[in-house]
Protein backbone atom coordinates (compact mmCIF):
# COMPACT_ATOMS: atom_id res chain seq x y z
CA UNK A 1 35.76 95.99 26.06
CA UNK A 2 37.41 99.19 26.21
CA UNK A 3 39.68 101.24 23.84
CA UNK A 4 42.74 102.55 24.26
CA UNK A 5 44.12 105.29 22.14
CA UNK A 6 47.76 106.36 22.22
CA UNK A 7 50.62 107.33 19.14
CA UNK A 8 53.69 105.76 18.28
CA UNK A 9 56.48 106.81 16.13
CA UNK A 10 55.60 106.14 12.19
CA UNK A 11 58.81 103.37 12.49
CA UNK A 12 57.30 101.53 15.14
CA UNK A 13 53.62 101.56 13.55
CA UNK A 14 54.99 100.15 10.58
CA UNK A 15 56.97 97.17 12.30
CA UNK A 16 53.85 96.45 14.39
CA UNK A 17 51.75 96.44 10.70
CA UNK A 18 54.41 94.29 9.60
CA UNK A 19 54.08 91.74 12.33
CA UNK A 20 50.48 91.66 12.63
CA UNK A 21 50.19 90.90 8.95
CA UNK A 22 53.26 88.14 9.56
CA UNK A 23 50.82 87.11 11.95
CA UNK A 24 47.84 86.82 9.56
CA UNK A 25 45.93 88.74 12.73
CA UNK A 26 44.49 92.79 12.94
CA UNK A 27 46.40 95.32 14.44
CA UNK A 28 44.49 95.68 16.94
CA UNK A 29 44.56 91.97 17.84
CA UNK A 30 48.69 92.22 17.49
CA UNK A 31 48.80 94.81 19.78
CA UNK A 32 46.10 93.62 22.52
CA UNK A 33 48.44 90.21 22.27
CA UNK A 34 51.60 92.74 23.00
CA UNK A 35 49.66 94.75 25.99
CA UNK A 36 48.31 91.64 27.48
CA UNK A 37 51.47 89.57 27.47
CA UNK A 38 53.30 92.82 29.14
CA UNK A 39 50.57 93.41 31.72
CA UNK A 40 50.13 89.88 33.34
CA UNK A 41 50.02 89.32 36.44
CA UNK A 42 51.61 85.83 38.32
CA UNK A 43 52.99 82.95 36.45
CA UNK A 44 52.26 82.68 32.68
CA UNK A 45 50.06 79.54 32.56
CA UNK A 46 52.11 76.10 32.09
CA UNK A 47 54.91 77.84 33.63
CA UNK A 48 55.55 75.15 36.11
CA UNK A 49 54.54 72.30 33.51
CA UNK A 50 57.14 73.15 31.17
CA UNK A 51 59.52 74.64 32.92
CA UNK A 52 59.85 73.25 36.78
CA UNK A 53 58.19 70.02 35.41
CA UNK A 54 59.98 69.86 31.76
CA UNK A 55 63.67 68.32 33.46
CA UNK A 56 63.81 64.75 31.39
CA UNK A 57 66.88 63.52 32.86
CA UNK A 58 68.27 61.65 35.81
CA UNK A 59 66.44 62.66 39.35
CA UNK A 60 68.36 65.60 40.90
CA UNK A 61 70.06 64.67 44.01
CA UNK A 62 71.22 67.47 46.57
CA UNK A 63 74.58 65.91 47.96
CA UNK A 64 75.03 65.89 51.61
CA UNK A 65 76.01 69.09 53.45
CA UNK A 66 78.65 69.50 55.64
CA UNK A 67 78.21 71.11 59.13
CA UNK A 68 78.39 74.86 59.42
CA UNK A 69 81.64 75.98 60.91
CA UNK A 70 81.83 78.74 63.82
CA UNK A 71 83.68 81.77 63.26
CA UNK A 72 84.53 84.32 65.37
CA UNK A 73 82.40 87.61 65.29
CA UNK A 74 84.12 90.71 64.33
């Protein structure tokens, strides 16, 4: 796996120390989490599961539409 080097400001080293031991995880591991989540690519997995497929209420109904109406061109 490679490595990745690169420097942050001291704040934001120490609130990504302080999350990763929040986290009970290594720094490393927070921040591969971070980089990961940010670089994916298509849907996250269960996206459609839990989000498209998550609606627990009545079916959804589209009403009927009316006809289009002509206008004149300007």
């Amino acid at each position: 796996m490679p490595q990745l080097h690169f420097y942050v400001p001291e704040d934001i080293a120490n609130k990504l120390r302080e999350q990763a031991k929040a986290k009970n995880i290594s720094l490393s591991k927070h921040i591969a989490t971070i980089v990961q989540k940010e670089t994916q690519l298509g849907w996250p997995e269960g996206y459609f599961e839990e989000v498209i497929g998550g609606w627990q209420g009545e079916p959804l109904t589209r009403p009927e539409q009316p006809e289009l109406e002509d206008h004149e061109a300007f």
